[in-house]
PDB file of N, CA and C in Angstrom:
ATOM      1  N   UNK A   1      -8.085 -25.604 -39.812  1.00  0.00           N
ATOM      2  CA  UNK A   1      -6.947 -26.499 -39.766  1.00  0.00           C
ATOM      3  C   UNK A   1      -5.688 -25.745 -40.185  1.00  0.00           C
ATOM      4  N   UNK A   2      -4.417 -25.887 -39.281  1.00  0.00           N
ATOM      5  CA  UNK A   2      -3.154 -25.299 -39.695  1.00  0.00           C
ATOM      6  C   UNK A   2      -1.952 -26.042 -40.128  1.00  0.00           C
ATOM      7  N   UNK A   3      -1.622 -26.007 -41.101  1.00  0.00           N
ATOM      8  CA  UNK A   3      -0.416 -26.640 -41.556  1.00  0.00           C
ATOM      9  C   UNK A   3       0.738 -27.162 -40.567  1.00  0.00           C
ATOM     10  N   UNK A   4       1.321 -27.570 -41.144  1.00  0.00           N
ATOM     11  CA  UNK A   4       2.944 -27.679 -40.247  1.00  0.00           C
ATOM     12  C   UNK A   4       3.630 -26.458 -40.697  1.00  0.00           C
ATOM     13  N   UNK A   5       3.665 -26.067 -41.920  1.00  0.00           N
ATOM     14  CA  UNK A   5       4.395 -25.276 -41.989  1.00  0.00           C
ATOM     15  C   UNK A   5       3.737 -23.785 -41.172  1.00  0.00           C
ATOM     16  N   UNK A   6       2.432 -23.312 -41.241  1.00  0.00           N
ATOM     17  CA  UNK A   6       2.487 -22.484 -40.862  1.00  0.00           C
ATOM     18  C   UNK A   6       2.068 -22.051 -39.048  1.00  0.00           C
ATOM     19  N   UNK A   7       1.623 -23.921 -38.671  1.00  0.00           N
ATOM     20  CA  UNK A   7       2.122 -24.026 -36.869  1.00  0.00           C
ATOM     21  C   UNK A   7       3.774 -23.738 -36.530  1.00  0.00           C
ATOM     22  N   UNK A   8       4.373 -23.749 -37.633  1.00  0.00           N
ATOM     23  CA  UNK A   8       5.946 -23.796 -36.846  1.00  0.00           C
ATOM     24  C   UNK A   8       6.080 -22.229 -37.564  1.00  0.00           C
ATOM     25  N   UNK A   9       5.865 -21.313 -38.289  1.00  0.00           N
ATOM     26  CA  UNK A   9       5.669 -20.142 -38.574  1.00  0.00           C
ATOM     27  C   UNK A   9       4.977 -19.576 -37.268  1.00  0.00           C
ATOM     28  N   UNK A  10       3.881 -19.609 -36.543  1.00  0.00           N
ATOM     29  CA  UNK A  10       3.175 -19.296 -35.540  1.00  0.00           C
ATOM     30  C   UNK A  10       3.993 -19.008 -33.838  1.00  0.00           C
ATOM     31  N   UNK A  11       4.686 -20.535 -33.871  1.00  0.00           N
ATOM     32  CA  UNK A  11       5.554 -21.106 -33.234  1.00  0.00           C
ATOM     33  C   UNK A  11       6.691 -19.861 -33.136  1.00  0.00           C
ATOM     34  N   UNK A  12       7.874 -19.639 -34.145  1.00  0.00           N
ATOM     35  CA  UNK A  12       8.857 -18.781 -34.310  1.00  0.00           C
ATOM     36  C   UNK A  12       8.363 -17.679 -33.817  1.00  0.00           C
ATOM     37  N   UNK A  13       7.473 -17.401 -34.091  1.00  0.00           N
ATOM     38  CA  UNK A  13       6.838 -15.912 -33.842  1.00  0.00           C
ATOM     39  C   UNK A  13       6.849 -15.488 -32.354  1.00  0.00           C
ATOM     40  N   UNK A  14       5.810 -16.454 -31.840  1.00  0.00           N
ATOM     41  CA  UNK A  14       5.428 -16.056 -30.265  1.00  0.00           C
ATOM     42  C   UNK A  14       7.128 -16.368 -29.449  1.00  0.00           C
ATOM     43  N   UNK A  15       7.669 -17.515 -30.087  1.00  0.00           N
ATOM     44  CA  UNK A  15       9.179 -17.239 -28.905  1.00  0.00           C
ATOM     45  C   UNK A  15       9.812 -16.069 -29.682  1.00  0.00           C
ATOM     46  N   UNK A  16       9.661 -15.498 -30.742  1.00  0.00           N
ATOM     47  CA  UNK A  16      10.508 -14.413 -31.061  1.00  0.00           C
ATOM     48  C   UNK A  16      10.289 -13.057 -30.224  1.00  0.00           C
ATOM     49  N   UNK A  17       8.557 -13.246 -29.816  1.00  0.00           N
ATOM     50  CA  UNK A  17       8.278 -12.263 -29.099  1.00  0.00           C
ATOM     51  C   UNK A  17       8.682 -12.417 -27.585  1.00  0.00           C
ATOM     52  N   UNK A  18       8.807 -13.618 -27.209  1.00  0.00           N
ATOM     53  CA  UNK A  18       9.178 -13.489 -25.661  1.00  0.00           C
ATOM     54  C   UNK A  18      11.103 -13.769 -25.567  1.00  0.00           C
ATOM     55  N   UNK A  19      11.464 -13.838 -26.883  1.00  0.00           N
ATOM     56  CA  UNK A  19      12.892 -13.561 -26.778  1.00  0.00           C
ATOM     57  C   UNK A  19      13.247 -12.183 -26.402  1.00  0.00           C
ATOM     58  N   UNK A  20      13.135 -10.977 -26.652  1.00  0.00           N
ATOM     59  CA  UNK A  20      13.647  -9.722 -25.228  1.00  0.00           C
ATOM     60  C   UNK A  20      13.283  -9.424 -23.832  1.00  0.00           C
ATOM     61  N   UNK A  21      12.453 -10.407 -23.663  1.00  0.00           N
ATOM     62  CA  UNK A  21      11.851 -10.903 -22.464  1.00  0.00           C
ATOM     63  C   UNK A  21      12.792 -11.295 -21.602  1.00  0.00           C
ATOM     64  N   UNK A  22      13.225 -12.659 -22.375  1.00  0.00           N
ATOM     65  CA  UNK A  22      13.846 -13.717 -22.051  1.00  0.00           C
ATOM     66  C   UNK A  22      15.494 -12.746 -21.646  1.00  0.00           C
ATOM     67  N   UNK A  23      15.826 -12.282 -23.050  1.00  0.00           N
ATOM     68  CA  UNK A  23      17.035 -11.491 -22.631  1.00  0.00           C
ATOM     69  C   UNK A  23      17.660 -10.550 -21.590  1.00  0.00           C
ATOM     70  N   UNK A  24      16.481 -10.006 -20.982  1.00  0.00           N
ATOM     71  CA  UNK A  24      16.495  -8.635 -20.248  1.00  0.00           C
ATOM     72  C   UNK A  24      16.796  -9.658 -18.776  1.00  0.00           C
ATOM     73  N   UNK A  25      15.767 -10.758 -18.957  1.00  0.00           N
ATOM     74  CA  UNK A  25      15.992 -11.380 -17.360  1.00  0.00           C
ATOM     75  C   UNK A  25      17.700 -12.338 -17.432  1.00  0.00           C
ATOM     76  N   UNK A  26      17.640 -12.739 -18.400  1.00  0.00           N
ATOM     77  CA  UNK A  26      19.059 -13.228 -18.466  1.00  0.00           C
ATOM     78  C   UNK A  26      20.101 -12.345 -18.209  1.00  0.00           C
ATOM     79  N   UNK A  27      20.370 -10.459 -18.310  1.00  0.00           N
ATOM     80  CA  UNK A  27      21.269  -9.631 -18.246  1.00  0.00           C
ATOM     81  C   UNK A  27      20.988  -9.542 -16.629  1.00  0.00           C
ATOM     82  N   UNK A  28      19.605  -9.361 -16.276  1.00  0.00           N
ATOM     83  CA  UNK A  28      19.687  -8.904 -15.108  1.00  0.00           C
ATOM     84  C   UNK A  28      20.943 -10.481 -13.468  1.00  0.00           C
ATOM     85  N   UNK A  29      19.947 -11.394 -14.389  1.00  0.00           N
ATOM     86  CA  UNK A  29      20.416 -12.813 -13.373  1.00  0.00           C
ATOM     87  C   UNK A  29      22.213 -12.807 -13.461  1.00  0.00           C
ATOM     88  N   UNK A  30      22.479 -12.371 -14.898  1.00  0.00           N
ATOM     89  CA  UNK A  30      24.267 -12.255 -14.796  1.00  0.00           C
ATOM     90  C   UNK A  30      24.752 -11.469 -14.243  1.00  0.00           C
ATOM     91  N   UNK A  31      24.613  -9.673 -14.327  1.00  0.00           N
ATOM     92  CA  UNK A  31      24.590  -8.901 -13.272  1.00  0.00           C
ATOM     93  C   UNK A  31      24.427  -9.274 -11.966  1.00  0.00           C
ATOM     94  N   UNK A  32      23.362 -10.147 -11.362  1.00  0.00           N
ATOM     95  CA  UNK A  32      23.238 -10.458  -9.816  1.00  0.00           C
ATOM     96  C   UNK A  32      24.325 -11.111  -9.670  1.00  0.00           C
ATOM     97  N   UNK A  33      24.860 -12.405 -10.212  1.00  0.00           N
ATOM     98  CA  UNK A  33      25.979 -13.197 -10.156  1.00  0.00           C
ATOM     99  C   UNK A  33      27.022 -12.157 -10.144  1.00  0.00           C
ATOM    100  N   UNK A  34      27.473 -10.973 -10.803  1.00  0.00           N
ATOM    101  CA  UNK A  34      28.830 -10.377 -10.839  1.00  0.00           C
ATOM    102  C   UNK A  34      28.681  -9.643  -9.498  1.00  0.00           C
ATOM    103  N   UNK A  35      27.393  -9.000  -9.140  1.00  0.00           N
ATOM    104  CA  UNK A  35      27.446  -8.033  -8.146  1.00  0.00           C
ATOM    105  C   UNK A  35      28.141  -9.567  -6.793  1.00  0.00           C
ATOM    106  N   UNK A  36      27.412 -10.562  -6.732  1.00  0.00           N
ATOM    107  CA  UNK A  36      27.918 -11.550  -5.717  1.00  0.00           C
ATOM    108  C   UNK A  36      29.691 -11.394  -5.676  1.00  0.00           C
ATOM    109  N   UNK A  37      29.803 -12.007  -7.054  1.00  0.00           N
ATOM    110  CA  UNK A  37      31.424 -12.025  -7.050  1.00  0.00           C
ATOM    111  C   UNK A  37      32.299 -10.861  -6.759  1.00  0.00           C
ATOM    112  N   UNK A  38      31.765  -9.620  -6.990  1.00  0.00           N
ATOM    113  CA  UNK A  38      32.050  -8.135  -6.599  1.00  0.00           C
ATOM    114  C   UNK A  38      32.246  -8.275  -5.022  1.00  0.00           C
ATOM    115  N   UNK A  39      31.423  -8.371  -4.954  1.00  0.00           N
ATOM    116  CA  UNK A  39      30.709  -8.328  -2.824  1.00  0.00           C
ATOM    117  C   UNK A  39      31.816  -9.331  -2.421  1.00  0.00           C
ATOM    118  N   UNK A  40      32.235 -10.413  -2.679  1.00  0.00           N
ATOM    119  CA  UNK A  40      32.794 -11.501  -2.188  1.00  0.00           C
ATOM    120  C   UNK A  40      33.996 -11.352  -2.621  1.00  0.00           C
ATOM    121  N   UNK A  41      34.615 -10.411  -3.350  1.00  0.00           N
ATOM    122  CA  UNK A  41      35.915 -10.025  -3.569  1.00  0.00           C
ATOM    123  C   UNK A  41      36.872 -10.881  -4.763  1.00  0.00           C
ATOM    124  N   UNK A  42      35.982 -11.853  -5.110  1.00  0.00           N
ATOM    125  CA  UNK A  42      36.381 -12.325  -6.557  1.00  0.00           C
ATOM    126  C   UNK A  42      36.444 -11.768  -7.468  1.00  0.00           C
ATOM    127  N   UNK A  43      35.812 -10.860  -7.980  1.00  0.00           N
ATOM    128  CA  UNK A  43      35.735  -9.916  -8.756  1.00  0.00           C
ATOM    129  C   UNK A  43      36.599  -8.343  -8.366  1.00  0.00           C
ATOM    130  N   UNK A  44      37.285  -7.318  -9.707  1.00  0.00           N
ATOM    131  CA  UNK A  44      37.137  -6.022  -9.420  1.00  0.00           C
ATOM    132  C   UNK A  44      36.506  -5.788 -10.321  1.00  0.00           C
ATOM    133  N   UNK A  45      35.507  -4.945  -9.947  1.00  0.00           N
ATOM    134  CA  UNK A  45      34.394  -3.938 -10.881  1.00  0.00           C
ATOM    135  C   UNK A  45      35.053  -2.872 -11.831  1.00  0.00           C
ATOM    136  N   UNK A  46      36.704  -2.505 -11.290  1.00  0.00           N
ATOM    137  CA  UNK A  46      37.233  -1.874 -12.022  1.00  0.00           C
ATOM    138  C   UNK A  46      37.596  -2.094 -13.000  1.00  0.00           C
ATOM    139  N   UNK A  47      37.772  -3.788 -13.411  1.00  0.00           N
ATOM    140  CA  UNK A  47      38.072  -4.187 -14.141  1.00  0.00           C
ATOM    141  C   UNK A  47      36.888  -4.506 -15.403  1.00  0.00           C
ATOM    142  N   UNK A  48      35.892  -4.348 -15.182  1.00  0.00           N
ATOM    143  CA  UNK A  48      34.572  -4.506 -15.929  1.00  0.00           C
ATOM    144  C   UNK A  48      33.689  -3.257 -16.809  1.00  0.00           C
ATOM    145  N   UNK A  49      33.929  -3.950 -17.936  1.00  0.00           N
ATOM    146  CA  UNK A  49      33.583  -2.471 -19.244  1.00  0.00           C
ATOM    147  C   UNK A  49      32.314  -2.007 -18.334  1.00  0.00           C
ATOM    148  N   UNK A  50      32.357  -0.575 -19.273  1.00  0.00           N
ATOM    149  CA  UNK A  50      31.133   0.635 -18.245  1.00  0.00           C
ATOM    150  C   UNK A  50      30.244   0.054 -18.775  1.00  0.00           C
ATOM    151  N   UNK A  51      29.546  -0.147 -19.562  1.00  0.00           N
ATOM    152  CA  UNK A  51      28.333  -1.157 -19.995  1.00  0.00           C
ATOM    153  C   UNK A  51      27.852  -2.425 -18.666  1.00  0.00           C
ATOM    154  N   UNK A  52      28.892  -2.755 -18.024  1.00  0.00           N
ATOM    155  CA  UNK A  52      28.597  -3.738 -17.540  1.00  0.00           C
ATOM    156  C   UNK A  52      28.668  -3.029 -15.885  1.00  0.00           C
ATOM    157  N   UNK A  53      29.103  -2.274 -15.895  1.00  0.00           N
ATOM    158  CA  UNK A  53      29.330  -1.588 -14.715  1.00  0.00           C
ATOM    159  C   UNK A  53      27.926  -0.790 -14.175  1.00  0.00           C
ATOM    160  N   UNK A  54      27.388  -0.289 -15.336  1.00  0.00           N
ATOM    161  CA  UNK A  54      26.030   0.815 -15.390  1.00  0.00           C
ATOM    162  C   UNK A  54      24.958  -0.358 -14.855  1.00  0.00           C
ATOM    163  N   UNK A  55      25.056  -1.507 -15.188  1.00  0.00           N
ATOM    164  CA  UNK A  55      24.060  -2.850 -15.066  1.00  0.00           C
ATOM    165  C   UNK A  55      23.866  -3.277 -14.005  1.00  0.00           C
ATOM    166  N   UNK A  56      25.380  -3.243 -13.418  1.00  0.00           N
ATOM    167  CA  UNK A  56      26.055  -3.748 -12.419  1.00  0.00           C
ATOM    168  C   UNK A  56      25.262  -2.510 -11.091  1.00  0.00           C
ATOM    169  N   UNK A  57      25.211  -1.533 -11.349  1.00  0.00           N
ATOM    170  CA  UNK A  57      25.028   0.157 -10.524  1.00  0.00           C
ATOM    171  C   UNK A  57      23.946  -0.620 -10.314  1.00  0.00           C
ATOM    172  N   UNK A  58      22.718  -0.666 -11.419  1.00  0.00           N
ATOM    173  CA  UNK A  58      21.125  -1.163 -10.999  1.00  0.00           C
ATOM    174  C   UNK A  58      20.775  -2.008 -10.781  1.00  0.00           C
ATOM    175  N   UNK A  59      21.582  -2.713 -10.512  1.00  0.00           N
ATOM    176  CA  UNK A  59      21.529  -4.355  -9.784  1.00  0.00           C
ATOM    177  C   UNK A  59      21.527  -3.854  -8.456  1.00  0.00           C
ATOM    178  N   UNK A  60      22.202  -3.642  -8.279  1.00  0.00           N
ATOM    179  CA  UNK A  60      22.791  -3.228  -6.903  1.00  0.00           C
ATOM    180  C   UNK A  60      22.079  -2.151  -6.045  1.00  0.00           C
ATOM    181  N   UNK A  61      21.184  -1.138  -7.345  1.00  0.00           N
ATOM    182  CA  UNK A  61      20.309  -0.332  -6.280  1.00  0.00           C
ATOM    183  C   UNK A  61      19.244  -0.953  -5.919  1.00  0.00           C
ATOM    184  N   UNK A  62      18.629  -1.611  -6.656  1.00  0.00           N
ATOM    185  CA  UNK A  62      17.697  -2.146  -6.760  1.00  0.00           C
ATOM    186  C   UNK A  62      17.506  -3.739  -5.328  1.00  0.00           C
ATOM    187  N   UNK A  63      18.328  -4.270  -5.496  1.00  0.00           N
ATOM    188  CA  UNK A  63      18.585  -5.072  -4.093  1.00  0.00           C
ATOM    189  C   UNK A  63      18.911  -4.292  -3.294  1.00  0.00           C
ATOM    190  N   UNK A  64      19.464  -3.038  -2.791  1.00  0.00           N
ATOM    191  CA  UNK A  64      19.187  -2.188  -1.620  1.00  0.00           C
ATOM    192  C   UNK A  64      18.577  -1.953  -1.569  1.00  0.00           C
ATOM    193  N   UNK A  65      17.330  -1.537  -2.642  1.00  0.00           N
ATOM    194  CA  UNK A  65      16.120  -1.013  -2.057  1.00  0.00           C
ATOM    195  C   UNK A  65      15.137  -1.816  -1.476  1.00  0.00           C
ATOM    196  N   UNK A  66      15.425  -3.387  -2.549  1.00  0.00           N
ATOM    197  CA  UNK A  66      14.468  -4.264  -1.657  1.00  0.00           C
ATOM    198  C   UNK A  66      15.342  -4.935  -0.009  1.00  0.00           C
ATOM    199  N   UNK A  67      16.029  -4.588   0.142  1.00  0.00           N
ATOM    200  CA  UNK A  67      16.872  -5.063   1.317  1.00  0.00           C
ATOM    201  C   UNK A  67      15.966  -3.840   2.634  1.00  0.00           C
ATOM    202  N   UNK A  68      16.321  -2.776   2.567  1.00  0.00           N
ATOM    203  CA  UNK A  68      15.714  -1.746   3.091  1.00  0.00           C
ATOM    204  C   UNK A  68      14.236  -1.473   3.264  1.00  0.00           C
ATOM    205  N   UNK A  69      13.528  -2.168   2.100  1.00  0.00           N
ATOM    206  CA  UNK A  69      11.976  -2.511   2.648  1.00  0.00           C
ATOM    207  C   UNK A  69      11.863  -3.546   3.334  1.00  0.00           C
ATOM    208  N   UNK A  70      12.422  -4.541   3.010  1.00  0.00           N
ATOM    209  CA  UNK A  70      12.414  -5.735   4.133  1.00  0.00           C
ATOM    210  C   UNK A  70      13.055  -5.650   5.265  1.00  0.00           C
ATOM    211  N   UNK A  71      13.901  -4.251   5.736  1.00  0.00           N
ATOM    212  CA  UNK A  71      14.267  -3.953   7.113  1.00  0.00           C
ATOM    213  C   UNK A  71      13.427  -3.066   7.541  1.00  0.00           C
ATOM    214  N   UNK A  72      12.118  -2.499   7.169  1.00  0.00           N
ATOM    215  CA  UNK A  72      11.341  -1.495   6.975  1.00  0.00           C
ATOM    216  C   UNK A  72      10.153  -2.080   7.676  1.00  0.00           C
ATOM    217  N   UNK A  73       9.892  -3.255   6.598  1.00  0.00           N
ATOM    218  CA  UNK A  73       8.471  -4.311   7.213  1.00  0.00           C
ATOM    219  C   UNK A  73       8.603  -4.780   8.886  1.00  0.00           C
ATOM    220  N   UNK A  74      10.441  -5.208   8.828  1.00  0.00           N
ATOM    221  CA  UNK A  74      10.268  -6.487   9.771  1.00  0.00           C
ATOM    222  C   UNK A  74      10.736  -5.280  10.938  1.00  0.00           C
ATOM    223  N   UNK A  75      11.305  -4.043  10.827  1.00  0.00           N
ATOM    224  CA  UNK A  75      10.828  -3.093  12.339  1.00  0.00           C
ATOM    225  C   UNK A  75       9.433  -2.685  12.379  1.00  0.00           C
ATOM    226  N   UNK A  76       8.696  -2.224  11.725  1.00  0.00           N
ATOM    227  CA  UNK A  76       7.137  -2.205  11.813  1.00  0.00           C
ATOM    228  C   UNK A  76       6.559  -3.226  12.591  1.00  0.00           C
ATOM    229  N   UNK A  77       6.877  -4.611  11.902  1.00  0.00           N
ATOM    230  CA  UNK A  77       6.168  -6.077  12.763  1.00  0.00           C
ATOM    231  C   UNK A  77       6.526  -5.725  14.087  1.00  0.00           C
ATOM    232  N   UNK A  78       7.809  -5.445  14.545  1.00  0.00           N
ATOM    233  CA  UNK A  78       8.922  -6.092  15.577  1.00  0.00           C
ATOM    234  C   UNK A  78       7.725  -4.886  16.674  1.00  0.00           C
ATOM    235  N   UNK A  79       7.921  -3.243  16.143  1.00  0.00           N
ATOM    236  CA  UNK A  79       7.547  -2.508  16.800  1.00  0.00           C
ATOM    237  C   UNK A  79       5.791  -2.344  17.267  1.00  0.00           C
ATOM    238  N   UNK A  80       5.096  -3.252  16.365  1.00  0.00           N
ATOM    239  CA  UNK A  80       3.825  -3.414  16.666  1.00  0.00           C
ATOM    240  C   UNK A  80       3.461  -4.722  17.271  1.00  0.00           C
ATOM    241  N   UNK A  81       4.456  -5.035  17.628  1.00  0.00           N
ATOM    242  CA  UNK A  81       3.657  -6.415  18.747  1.00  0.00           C
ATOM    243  C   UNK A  81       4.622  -6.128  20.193  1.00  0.00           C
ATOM    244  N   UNK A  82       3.784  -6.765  20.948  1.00  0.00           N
ATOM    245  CA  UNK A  82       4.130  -6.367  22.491  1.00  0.00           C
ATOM    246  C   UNK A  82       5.556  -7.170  22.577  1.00  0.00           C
ATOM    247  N   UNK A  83       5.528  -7.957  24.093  1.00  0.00           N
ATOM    248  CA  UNK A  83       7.067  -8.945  23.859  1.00  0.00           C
ATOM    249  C   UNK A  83       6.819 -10.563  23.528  1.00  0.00           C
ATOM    250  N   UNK A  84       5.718 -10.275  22.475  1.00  0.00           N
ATOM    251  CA  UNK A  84       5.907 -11.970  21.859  1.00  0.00           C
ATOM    252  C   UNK A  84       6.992 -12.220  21.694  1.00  0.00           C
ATOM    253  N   UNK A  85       7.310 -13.405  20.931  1.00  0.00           N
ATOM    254  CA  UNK A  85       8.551 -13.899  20.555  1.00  0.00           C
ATOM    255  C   UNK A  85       8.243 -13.490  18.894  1.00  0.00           C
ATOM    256  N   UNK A  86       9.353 -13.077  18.459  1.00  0.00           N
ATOM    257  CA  UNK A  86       9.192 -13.319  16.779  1.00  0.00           C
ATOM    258  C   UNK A  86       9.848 -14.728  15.984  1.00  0.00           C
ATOM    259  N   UNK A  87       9.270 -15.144  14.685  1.00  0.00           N
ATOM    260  CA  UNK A  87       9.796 -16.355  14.136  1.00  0.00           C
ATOM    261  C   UNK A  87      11.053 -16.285  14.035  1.00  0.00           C
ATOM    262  N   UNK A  88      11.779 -17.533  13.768  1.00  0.00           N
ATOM    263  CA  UNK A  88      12.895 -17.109  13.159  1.00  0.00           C
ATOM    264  C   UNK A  88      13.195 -17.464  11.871  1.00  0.00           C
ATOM    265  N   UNK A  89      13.550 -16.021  10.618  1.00  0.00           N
ATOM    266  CA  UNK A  89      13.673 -16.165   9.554  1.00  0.00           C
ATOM    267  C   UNK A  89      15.133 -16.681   9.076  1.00  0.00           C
ATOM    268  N   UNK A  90      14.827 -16.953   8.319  1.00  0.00           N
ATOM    269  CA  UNK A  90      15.401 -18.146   7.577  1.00  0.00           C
ATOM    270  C   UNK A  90      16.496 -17.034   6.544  1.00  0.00           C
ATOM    271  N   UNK A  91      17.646 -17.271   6.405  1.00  0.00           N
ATOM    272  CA  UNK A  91      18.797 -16.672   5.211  1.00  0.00           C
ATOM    273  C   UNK A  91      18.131 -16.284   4.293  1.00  0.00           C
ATOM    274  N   UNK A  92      18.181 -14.939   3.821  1.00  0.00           N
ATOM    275  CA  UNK A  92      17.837 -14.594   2.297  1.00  0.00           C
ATOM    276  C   UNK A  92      18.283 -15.181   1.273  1.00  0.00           C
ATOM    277  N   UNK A  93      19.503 -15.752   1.269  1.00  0.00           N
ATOM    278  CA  UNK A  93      20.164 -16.455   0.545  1.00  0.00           C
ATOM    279  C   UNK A  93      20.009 -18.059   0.266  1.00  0.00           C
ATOM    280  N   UNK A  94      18.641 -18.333  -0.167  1.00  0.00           N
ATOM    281  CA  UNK A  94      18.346 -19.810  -0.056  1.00  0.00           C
ATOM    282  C   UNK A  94      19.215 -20.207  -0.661  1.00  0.00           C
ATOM    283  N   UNK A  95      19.480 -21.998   0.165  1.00  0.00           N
ATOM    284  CA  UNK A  95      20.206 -22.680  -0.959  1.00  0.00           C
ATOM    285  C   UNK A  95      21.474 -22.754  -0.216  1.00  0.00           C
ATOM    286  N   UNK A  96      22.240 -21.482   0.419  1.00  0.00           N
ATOM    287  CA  UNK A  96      23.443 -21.005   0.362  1.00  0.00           C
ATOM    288  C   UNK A  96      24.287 -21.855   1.618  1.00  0.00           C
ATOM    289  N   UNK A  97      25.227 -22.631   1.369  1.00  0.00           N
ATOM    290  CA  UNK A  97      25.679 -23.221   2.473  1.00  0.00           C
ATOM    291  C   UNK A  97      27.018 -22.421   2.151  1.00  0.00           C
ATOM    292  N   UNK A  98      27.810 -23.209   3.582  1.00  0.00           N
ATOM    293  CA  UNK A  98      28.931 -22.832   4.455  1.00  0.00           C
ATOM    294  C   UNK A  98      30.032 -23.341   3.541  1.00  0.00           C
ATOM    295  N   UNK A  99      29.508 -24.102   2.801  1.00  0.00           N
ATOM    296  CA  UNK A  99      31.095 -24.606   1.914  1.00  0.00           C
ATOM    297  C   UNK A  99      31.037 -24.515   0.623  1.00  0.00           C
ATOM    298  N   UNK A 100      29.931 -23.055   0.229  1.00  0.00           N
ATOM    299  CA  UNK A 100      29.976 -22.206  -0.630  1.00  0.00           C
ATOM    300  C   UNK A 100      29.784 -23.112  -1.809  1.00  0.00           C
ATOM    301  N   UNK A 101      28.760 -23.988  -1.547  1.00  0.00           N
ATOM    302  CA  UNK A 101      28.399 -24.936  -2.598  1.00  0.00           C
ATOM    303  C   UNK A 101      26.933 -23.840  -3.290  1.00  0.00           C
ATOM    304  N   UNK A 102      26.050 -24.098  -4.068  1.00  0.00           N
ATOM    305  CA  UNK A 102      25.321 -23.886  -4.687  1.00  0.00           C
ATOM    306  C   UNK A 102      24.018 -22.952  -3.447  1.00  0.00           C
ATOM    307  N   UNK A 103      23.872 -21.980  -4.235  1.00  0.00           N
ATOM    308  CA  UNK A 103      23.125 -20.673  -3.397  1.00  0.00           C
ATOM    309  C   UNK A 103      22.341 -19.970  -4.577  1.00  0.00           C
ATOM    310  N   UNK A 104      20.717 -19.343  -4.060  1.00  0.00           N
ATOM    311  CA  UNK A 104      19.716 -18.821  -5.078  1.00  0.00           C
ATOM    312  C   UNK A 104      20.611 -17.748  -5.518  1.00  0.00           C
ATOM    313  N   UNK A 105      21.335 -17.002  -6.274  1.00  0.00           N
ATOM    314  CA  UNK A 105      21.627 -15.793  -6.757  1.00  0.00           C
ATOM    315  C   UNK A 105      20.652 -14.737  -6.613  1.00  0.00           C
ATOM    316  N   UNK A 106      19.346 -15.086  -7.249  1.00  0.00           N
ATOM    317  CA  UNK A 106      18.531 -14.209  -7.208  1.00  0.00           C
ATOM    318  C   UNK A 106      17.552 -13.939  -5.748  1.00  0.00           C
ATOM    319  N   UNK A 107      17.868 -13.754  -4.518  1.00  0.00           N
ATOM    320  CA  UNK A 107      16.945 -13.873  -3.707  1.00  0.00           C
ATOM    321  C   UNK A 107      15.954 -12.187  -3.596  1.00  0.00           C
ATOM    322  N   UNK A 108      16.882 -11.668  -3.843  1.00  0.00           N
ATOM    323  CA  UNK A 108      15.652 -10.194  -3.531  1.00  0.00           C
ATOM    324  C   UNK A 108      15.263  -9.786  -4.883  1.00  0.00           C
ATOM    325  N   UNK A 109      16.219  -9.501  -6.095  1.00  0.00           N
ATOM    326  CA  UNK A 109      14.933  -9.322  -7.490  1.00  0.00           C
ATOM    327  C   UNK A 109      14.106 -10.367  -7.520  1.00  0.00           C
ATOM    328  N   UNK A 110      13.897 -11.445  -7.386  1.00  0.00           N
ATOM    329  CA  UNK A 110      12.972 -12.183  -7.411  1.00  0.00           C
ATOM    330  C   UNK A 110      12.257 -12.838  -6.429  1.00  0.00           C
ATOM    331  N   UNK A 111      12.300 -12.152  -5.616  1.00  0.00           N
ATOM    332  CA  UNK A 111      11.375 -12.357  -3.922  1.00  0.00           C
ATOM    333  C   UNK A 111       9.894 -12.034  -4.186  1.00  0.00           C
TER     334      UNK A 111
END
């Protein structure tokens, strides 16, 4: 049998341990949001401390690289089937409408 006091001791602990967890994905998801606003010209990057800029660099390689495997896969498919028809895929950018209302941020780190 465990106390209250030392279930909420237990408690602190395990979220203390998944608190740099928690943090690392929170830097990365804000980074994706700046690289957007970067790309979309709301943002200058010049204007953004090097700390945030270096973050900003591996955000950004890192969705090219998954951008480039997924242009990698879908010529492989394209080039290994005869003249079927292929599906048609759907925006990487779930969510994302035309009047720039609410869009996934994260579509390729977290694909």
């Amino acid at each position: 049998m465990v106390t209250i006091e030392e279930f909420t001791e237990q408690r602190i602990q395990k979220l203390e341990e998944k608190l740099p967890k928690i943090r690392k994905e929170n830097r990365v998801k804000k980074m994706t949001n700046e690289m957007y606003e970067v790309l979309s010209g709301k943002q200058n990057s010049a204007d953004m401390h090097p700390y945030d800029q270096n973050d900003l660099s591996r955000v950004m390689k890192k969705n090219r690289k998954k951008v480039r495997e997924l242009m990698r896969k879908n010529i492989d498919r394209e080039g290994s089937t005869s003249n079927a028809s292929q599906p048609i895929v759907e925006s990487m950018v779930t969510g994302r409408t035309n009047s720039g209302g609410p869009r996934d941020p994260y579509p390729l780190l977290f694909a």
